[in-house]
C-alpha atoms as a PDB file:
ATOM      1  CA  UNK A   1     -67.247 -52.155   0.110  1.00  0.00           C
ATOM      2  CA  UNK A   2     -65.324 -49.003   1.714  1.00  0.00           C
ATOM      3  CA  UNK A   3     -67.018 -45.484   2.027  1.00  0.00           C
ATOM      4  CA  UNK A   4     -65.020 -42.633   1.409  1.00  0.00           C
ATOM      5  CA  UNK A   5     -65.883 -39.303   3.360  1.00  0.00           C
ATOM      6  CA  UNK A   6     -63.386 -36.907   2.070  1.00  0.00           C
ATOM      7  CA  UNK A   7     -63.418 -32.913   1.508  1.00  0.00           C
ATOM      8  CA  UNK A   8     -60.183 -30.975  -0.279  1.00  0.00           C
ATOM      9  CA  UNK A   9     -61.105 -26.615  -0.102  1.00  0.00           C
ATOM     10  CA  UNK A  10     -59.074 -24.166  -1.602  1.00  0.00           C
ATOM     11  CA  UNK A  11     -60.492 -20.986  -0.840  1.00  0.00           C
ATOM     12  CA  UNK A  12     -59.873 -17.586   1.391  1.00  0.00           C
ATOM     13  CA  UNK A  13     -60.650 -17.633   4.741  1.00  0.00           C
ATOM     14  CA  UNK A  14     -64.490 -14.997   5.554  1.00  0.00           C
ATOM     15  CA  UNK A  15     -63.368 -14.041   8.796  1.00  0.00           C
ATOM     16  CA  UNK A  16     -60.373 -14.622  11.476  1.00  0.00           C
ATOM     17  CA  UNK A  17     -60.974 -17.914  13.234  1.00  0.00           C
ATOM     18  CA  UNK A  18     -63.151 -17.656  16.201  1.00  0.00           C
ATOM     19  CA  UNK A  19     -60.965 -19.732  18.512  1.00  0.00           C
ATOM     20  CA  UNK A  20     -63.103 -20.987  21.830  1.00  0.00           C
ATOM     21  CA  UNK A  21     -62.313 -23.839  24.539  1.00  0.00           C
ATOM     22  CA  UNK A  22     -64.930 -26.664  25.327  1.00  0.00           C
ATOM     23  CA  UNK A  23     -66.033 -27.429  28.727  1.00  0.00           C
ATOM     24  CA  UNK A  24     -63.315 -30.568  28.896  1.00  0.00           C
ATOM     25  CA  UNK A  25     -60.612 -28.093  28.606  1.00  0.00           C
ATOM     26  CA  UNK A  26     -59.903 -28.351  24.292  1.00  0.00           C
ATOM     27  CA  UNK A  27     -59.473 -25.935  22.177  1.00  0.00           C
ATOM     28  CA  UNK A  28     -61.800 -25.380  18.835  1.00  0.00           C
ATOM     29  CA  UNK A  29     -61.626 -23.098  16.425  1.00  0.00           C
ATOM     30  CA  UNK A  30     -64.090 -22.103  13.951  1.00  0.00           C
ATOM     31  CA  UNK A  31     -63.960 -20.286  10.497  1.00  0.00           C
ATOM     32  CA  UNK A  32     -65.482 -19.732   7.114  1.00  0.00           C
ATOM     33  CA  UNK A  33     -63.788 -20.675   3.541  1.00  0.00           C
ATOM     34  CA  UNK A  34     -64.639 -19.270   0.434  1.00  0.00           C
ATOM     35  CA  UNK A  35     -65.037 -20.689  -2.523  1.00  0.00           C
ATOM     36  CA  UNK A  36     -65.641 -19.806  -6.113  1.00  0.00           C
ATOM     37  CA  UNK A  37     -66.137 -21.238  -9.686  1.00  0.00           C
ATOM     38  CA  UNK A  38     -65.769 -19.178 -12.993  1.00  0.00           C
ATOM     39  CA  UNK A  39     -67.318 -20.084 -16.185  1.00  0.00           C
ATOM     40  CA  UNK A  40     -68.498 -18.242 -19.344  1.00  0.00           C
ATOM     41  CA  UNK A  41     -72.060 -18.329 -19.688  1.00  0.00           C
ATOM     42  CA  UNK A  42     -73.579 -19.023 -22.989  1.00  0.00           C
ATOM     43  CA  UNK A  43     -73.715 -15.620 -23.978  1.00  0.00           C
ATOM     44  CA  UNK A  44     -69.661 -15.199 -23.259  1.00  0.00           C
ATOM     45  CA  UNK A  45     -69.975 -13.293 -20.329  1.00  0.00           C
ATOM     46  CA  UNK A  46     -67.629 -14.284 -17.059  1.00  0.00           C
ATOM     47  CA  UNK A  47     -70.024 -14.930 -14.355  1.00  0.00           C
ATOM     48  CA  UNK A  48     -68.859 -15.978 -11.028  1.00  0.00           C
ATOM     49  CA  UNK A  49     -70.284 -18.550  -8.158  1.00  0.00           C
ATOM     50  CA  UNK A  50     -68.873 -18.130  -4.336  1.00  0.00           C
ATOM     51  CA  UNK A  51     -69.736 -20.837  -1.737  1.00  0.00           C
ATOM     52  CA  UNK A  52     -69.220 -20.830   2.004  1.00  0.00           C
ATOM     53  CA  UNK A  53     -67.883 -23.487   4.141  1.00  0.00           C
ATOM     54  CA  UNK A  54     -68.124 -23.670   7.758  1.00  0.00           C
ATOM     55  CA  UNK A  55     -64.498 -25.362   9.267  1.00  0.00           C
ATOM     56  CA  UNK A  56     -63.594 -26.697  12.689  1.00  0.00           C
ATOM     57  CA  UNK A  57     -60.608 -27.359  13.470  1.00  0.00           C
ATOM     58  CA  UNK A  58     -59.662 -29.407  16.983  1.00  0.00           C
ATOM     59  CA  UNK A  59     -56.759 -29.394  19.402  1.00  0.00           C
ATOM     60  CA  UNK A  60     -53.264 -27.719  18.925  1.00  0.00           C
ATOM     61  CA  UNK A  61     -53.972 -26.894  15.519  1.00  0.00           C
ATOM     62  CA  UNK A  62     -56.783 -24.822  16.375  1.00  0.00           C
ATOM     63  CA  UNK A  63     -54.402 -22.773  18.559  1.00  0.00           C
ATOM     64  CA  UNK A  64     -52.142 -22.474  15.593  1.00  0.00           C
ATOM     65  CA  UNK A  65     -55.037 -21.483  13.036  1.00  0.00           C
ATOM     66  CA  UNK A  66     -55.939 -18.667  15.107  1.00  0.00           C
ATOM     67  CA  UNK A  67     -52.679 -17.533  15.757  1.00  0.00           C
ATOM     68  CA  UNK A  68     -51.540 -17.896  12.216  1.00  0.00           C
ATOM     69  CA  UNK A  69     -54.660 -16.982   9.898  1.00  0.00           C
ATOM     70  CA  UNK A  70     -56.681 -14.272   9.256  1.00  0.00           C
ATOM     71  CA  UNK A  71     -59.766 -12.821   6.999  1.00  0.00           C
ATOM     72  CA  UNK A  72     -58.312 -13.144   3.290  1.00  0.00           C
ATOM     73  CA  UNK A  73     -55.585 -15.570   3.715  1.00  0.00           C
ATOM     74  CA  UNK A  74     -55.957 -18.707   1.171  1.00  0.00           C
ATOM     75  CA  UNK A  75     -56.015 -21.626   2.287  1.00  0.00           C
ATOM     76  CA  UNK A  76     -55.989 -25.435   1.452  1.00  0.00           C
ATOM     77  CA  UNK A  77     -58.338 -27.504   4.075  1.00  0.00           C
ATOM     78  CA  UNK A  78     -58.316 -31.168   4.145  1.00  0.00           C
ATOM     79  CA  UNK A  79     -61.289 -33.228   6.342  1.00  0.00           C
ATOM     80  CA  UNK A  80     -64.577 -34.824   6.029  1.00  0.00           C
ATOM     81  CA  UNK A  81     -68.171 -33.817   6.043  1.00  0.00           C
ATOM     82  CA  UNK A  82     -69.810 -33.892   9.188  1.00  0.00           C
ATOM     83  CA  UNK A  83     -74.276 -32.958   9.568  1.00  0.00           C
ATOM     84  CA  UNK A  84     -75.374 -32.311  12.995  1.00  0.00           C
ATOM     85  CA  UNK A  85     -79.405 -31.130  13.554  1.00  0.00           C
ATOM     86  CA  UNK A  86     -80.971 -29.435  17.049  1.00  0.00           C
ATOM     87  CA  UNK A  87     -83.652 -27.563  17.883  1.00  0.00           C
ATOM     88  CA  UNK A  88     -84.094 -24.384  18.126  1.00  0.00           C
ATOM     89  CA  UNK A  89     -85.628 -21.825  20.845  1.00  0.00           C
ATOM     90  CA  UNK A  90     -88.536 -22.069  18.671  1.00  0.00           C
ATOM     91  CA  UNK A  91     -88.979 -25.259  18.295  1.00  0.00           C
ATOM     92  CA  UNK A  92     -87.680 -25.596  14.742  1.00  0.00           C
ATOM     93  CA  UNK A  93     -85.366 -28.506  13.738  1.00  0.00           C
ATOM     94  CA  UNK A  94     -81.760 -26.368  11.956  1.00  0.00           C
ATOM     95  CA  UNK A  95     -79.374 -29.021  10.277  1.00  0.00           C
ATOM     96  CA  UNK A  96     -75.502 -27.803   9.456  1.00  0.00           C
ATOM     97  CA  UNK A  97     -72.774 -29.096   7.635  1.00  0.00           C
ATOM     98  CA  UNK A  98     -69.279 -28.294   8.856  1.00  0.00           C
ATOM     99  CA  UNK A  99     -65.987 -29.334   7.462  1.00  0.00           C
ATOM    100  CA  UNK A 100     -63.801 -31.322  10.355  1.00  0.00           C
ATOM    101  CA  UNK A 101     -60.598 -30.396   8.908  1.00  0.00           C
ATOM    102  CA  UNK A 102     -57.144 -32.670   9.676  1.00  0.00           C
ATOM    103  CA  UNK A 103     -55.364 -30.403   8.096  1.00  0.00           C
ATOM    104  CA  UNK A 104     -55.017 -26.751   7.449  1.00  0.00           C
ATOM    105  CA  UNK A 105     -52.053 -25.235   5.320  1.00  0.00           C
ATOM    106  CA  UNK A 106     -51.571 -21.394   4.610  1.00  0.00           C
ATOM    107  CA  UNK A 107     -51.179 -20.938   1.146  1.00  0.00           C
ATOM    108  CA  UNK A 108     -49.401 -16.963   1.241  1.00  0.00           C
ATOM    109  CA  UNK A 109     -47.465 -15.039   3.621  1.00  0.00           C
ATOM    110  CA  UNK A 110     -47.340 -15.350   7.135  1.00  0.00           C
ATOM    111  CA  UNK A 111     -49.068 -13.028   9.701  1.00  0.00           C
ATOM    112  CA  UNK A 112     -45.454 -11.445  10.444  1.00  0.00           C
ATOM    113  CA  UNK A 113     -42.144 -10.822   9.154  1.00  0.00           C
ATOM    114  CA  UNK A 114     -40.402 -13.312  12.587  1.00  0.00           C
ATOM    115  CA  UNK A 115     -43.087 -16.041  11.573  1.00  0.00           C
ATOM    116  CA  UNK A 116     -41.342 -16.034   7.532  1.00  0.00           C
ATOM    117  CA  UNK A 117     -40.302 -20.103   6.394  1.00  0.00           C
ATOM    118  CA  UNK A 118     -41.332 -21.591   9.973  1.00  0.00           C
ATOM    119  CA  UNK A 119     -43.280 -24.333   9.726  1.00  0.00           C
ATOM    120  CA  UNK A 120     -45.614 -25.460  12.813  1.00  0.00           C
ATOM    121  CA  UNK A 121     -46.292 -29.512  13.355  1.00  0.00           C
ATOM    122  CA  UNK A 122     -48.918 -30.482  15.573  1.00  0.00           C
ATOM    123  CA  UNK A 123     -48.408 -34.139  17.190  1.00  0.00           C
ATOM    124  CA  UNK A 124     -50.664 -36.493  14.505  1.00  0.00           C
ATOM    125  CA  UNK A 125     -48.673 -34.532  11.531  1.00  0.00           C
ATOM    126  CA  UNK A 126     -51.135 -31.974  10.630  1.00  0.00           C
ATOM    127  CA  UNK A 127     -48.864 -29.298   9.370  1.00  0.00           C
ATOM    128  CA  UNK A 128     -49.385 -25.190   8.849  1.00  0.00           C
ATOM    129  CA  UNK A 129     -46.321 -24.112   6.336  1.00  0.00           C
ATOM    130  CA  UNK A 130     -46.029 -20.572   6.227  1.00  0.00           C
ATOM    131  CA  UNK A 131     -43.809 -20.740   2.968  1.00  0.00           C
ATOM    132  CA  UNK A 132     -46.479 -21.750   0.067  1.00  0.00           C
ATOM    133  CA  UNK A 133     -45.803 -25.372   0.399  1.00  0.00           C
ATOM    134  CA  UNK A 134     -47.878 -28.060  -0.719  1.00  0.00           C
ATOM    135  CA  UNK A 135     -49.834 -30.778   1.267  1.00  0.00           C
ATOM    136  CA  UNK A 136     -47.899 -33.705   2.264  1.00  0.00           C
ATOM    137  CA  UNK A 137     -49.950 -37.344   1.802  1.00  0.00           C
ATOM    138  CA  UNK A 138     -50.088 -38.775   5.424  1.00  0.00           C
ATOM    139  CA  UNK A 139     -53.099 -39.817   7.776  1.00  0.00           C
ATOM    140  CA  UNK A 140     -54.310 -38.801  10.889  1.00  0.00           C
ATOM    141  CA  UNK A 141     -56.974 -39.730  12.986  1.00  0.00           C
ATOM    142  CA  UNK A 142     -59.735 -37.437  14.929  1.00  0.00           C
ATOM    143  CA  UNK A 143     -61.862 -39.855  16.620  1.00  0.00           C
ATOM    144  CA  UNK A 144     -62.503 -37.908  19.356  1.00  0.00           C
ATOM    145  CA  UNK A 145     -64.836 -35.404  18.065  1.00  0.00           C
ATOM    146  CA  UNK A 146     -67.873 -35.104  20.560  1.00  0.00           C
ATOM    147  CA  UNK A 147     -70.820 -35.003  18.485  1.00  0.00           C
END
């Protein structure tokens, strides 16, 4: 039997991605998604539920994502679910869940006017259309994540 480790976000970016370098020389960048749900409570009202996702996002692509994206844009993040634990200065264990993401598409505009219909590729097909455009199917691999 197979496991499946998949997560599919829709949501606005929090912030602009953080974008940083690791000691070996690769780029990482870091952001929060937003989601939310609407529903009617029982009662009629609209009431509304936002959750926040932690992304990183490895090599080229994380070069593109901070070029390309910024607080409010929507996105669509593809990856898998990935817990990591330490401890902290005060001796406390902290546990986090971050989205690995393989790919990252910008769902509205572009950043500028010169960037309008251009589509970036990064080698293993991960893909950042600019025009609205949907996810392609494909796989990619990202087995060299360091933790």
């Amino acid at each position: 039997m197979s496991c499946v480790n998949k997560v599919i976000l829709v949501g606005n970016l929090g912030a602009d991605p953080q974008l940083r370098v690791t000691s070996s020389g690769r780029p990482l960048a870091t952001f929060s998604v937003a989601t939310s749900r609407n529903w009617q409570d029982d009662k009629g009202e609209w009431q509304q539920q936002t959750s926040w996702h932690r992304v990183v996002v490895w090599g080229e692509r994380a070069q593109t994502v901070s070029d390309r994206m910024a607080k409010g844009h929507r996105v669509y993040v593809e990856g898998r679910l990935q817990s990591r634990s330490w401890e902290d200065e005060r001796g406390q264990r902290r546990y986090l869940t971050e989205v690995h993401a393989r790919r990252v598409f910008q769902l509205n505009a572009p950043l500028s006017a010169d960037q309008a219909g251009e589509e970036v590729v990064s080698p293993d097909n991960g893909a950042v259309p600019d025009n609205g455009a949907t996810p392609e199917n494909g796989s990619e691999a990202m087995n060299d994540i360091p933790f």
